[in-house]
Each structure stands twice: as C-alpha cells, then as structure tokens.
N, C-alpha and C. Protein backbone atom coordinates (compact mmCIF):
# COMPACT_ATOMS: atom_id res chain seq x y z
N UNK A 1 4.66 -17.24 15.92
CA UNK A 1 5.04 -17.77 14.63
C UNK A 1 6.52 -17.49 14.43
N UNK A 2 7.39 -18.67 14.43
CA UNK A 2 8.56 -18.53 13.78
C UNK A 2 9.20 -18.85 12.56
N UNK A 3 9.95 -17.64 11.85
CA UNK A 3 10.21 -18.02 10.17
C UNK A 3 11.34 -17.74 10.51
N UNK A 4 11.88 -18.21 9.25
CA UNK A 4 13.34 -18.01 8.99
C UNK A 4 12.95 -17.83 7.37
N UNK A 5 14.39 -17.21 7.00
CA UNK A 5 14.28 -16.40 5.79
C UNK A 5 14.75 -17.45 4.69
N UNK A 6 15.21 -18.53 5.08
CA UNK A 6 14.99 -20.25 4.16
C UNK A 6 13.75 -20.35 3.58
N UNK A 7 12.43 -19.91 4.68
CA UNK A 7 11.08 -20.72 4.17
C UNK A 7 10.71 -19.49 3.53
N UNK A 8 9.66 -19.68 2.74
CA UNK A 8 8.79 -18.62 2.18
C UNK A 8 7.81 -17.65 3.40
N UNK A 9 7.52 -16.49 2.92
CA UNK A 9 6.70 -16.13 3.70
C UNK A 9 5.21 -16.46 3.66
N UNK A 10 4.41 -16.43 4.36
CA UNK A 10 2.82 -17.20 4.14
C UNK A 10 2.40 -15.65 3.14
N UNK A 11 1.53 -15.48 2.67
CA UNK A 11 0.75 -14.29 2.16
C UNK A 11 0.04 -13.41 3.04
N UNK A 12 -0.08 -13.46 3.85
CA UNK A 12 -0.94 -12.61 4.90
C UNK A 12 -0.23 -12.15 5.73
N UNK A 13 1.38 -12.13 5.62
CA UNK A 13 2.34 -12.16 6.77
C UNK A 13 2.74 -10.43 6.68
N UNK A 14 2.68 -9.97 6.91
CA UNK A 14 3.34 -8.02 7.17
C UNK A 14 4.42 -8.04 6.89
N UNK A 15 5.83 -7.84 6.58
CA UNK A 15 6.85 -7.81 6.83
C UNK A 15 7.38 -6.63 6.70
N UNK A 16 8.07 -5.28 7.90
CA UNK A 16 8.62 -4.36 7.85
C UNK A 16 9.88 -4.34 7.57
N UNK A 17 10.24 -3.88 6.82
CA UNK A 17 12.05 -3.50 6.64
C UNK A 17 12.55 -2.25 7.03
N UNK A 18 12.70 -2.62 8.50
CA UNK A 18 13.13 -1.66 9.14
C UNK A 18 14.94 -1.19 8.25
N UNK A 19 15.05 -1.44 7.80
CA UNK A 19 16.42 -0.53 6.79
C UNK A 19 16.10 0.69 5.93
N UNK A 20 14.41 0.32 5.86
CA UNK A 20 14.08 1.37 4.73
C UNK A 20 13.28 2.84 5.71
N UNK A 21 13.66 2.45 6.53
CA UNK A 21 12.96 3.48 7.50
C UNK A 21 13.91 4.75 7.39
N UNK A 22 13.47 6.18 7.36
CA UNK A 22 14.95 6.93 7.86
C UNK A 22 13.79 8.27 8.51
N UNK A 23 14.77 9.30 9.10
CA UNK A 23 14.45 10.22 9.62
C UNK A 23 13.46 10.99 8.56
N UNK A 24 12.30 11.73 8.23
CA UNK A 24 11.98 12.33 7.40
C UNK A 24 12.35 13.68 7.40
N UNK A 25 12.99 14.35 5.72
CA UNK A 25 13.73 15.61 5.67
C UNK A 25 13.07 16.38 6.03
N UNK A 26 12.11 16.88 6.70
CA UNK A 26 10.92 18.29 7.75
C UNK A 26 12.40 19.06 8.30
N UNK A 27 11.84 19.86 8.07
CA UNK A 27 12.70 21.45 8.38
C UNK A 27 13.49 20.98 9.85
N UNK A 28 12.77 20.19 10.55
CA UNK A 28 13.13 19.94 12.20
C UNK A 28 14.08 18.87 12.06
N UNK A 29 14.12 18.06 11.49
CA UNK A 29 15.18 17.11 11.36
C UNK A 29 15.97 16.86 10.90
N UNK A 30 16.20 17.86 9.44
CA UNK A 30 17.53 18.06 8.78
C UNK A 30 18.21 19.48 10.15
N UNK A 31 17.73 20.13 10.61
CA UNK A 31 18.61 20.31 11.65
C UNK A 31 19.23 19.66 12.62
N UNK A 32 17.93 18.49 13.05
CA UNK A 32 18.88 17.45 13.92
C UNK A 32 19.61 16.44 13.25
N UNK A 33 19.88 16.69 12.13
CA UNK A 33 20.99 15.83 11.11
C UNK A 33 21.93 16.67 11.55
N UNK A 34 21.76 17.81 11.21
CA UNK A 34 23.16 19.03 11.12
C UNK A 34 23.62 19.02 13.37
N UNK A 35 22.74 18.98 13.20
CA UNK A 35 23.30 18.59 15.10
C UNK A 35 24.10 17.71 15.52
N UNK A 36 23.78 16.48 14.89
CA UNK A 36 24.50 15.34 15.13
C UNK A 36 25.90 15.02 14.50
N UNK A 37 26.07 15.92 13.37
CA UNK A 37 27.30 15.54 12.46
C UNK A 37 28.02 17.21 12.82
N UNK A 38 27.59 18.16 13.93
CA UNK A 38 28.30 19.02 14.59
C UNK A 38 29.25 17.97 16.23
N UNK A 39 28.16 17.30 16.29
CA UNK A 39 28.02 16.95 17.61
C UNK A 39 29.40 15.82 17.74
N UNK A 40 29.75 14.69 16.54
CA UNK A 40 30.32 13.97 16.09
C UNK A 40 31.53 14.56 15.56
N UNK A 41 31.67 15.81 14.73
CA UNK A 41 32.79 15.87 13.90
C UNK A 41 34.08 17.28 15.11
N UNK A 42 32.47 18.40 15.36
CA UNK A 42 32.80 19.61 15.39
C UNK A 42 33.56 20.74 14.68
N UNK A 43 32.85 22.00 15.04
CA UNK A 43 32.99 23.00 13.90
C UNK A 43 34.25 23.15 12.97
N UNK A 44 35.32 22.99 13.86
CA UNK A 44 36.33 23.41 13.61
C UNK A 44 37.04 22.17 12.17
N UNK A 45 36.77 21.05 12.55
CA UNK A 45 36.72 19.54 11.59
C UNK A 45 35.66 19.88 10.67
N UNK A 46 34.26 20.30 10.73
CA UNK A 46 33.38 20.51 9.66
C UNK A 46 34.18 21.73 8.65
N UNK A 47 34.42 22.85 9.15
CA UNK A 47 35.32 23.74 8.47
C UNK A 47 36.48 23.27 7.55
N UNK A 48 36.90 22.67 8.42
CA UNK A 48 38.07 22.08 8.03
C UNK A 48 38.09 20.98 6.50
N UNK A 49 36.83 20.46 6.60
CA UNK A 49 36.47 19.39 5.26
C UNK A 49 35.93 20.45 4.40
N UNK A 50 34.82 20.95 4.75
CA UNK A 50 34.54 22.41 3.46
C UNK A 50 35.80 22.84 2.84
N UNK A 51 36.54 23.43 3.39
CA UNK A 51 38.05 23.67 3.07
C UNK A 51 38.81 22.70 2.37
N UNK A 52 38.81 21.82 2.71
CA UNK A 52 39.07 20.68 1.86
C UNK A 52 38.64 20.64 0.95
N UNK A 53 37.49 20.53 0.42
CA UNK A 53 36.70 19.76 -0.70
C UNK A 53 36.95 21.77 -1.83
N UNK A 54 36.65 22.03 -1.12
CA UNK A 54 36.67 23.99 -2.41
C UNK A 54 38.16 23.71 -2.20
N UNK A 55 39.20 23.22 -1.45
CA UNK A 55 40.54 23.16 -2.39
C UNK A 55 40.87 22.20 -3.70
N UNK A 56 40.04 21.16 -3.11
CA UNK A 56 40.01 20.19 -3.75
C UNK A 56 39.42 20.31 -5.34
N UNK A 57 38.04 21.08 -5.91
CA UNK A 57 37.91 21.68 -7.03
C UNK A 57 38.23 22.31 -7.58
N UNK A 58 39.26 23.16 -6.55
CA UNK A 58 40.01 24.33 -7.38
C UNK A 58 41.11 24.28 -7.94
N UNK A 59 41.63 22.91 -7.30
CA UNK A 59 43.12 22.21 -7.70
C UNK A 59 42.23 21.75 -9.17
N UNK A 60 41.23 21.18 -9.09
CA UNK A 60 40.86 20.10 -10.28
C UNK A 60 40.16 21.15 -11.80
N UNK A 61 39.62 22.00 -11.31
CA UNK A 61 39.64 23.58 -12.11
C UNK A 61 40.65 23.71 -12.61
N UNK A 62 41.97 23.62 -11.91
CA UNK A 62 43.65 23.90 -12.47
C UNK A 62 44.08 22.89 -13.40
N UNK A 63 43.49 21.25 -13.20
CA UNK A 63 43.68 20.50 -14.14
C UNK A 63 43.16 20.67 -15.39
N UNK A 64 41.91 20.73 -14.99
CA UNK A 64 40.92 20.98 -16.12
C UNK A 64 41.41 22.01 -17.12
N UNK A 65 41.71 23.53 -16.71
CA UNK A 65 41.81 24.50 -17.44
C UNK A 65 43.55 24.46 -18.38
N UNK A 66 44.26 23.66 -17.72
CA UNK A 66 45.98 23.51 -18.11
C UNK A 66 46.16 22.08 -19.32
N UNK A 67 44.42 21.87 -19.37
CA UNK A 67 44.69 20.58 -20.80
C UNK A 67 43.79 21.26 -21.80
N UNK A 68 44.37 21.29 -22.98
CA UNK A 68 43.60 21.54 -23.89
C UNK A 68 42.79 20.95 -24.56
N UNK A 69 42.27 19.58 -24.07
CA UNK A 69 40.48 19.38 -25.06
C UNK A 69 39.49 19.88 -24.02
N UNK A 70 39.73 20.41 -22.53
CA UNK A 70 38.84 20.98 -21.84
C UNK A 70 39.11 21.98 -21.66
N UNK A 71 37.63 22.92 -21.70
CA UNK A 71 37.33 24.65 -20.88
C UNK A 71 36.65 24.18 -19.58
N UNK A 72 37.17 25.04 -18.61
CA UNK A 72 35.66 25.33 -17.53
C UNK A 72 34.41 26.31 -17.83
N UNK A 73 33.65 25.67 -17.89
CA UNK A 73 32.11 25.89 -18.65
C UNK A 73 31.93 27.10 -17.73
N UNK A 74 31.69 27.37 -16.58
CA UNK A 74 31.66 28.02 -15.69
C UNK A 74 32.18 28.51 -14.17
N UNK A 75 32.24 29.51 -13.63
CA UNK A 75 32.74 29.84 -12.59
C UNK A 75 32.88 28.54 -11.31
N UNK A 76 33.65 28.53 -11.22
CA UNK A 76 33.90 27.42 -9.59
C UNK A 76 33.46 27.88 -8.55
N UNK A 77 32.20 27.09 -8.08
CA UNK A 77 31.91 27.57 -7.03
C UNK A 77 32.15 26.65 -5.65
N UNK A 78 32.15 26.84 -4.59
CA UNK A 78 32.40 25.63 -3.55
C UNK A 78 33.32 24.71 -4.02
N UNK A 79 32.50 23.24 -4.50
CA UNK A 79 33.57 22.33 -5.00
C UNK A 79 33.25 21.79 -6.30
N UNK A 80 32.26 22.79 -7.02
CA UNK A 80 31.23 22.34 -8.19
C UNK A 80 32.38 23.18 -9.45
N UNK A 81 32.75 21.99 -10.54
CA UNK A 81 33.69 22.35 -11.23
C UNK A 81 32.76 21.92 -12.46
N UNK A 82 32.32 22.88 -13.49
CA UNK A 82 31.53 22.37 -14.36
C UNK A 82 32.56 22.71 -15.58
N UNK A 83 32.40 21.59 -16.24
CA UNK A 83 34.05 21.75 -17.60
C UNK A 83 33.06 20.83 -18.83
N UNK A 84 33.77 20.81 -19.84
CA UNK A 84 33.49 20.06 -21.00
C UNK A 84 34.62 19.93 -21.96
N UNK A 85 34.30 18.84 -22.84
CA UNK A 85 35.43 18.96 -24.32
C UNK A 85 34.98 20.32 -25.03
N UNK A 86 35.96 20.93 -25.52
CA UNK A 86 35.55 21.74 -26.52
C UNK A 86 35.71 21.55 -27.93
N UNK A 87 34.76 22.21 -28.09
CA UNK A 87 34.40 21.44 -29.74
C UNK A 87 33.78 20.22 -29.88
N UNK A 88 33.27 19.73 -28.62
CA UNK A 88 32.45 18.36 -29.03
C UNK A 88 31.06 18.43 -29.26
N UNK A 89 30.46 19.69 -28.94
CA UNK A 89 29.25 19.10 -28.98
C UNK A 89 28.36 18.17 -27.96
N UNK A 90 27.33 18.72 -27.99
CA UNK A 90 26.79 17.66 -27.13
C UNK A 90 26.94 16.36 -26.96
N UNK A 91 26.91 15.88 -28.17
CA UNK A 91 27.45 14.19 -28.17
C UNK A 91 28.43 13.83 -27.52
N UNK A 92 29.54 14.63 -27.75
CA UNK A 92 30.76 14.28 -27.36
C UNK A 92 31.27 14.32 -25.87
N UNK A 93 30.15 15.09 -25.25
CA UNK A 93 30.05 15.24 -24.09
C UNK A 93 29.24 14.32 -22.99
N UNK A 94 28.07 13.94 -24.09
CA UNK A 94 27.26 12.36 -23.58
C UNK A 94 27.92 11.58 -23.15
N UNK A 95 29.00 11.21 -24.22
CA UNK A 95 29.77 9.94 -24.57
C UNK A 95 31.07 10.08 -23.02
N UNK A 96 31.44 11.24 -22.98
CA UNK A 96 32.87 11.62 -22.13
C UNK A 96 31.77 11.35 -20.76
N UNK A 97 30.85 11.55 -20.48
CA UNK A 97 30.24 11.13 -18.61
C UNK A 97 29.76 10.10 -18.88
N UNK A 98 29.42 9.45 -20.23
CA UNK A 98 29.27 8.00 -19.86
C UNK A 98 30.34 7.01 -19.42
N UNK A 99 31.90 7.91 -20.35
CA UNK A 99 32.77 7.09 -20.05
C UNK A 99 33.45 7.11 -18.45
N UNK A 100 33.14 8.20 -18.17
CA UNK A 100 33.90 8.68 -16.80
C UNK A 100 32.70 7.60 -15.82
N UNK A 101 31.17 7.81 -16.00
CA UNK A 101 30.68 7.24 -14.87
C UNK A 101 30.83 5.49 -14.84
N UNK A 102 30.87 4.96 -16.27
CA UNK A 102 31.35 3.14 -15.97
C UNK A 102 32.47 3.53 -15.67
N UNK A 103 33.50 4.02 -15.34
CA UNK A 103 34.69 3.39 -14.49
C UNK A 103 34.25 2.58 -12.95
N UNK A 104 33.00 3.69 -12.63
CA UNK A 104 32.87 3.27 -11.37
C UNK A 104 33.83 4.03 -9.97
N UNK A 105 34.86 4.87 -10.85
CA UNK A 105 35.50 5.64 -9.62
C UNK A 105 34.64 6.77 -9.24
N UNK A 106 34.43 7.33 -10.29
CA UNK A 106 34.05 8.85 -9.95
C UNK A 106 32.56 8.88 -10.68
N UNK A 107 31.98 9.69 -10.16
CA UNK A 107 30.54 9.77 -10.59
C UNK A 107 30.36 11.56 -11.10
N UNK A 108 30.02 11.50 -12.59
CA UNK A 108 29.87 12.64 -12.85
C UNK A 108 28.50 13.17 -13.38
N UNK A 109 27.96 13.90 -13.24
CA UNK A 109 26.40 14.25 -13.29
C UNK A 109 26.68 15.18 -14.66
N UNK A 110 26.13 14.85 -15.13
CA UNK A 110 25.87 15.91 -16.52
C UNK A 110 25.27 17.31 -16.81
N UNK A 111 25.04 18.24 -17.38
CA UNK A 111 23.99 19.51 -17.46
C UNK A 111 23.90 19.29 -18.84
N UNK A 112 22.64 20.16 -18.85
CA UNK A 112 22.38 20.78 -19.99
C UNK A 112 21.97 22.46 -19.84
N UNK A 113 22.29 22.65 -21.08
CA UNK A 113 21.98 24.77 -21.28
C UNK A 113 22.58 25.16 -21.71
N UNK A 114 22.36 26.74 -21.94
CA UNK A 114 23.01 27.21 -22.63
C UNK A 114 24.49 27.38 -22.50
N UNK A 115 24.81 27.62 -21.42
CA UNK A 115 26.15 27.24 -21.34
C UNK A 115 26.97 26.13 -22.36
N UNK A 116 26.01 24.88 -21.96
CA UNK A 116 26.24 23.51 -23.03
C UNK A 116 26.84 23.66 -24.32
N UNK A 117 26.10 24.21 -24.46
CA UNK A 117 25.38 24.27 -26.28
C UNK A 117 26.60 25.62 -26.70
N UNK A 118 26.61 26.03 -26.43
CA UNK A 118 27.61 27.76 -26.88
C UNK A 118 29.17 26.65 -27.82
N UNK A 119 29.66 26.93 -28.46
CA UNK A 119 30.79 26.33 -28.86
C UNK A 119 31.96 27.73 -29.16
C-alpha cells in the first residue's frame, strides 16, 4: 500500500511517528546521554560551558542587584538567579514574567514561597 500525505489516511491504517520516539530517562540511559555529550564535547569544553553559564548568572545577579526596583530573592546558585520587583507584590511579579516571557527572548519560570511573599 502506497500513501502519500496529500490523501487521507484509510482508518485501520497504524501510523508511527517515529519523531516522537526518544531514549527513555532509566538510570542507564541518562548516563548514556551523559556519555555521548562527553564523547562529542569533552571534559575540558563541558567544564568550560558550566563555567560559562555560573559566570554568566553572576554577571546577571550584578545587574539585578545594581538597579533599584530589583532584590535577589535568594542566594545564586550555579546559574539560577532568583530576583523580583520589590514592593510589588505578587501581582506585580505575575505581570513582570508575563511580560519578560511574550517577548519570546528569554524564558522566565516563576516561584512561589515564602521567600515570594516576605516584602
């Protein structure tokens, strides 16, 4: 049987999408993830981007902390820079990652807690 993706498919037809297939995350294969992107980059280049990216938050920690409608909420760790407006309130903080994530450049994930909430 030959189709092309013009005609419809019949109803009884299987169709696999092999795109949606991937390695499954089992303890054994996120190592052979980490094998392959040793194997591809090597240590010294993997180091080298870690290093990168924790300079890279710590420079942006420095932005963050040198303007005054933002605090850093908490300690910098790796490349995880958690900041907010101060004095906004939760709302105001909704509103600031909604605006940051429609740009579409940068993608910022939100929290909540006590941290949050403290003014």
């Amino acid at each position: 049987l030959l189709m092309s993706w013009s005609f419809p498919l019949p109803v009884f037809a299987v169709v696999h999408m092999l795109q949606d297939w991937q390695i499954p995350l089992g303890r054994k294969f996120k190592s052979l993830k980490l094998w392959f992107i040793l194997r591809m980059y090597g240590a010294d280049k993997l180091r080298g981007m870690v290093r990168h990216h924790i300079a890279l938050g710590e420079w942006f920690a420095e932005q963050v902390a040198a303007d005054d409608r933002f605090q850093v909420a908490a300690p910098v760790r790796f490349g995880l820079v958690c900041f907010r407006l101060k004095g906004a309130g939760d709302a105001g903080n909704k509103k600031l990652l909604e605006s940051i994530n429609a740009t579409g450049q940068l993608y910022d994930k939100g929290a909540k807690g006590s941290a949050w909430s403290a003014e």
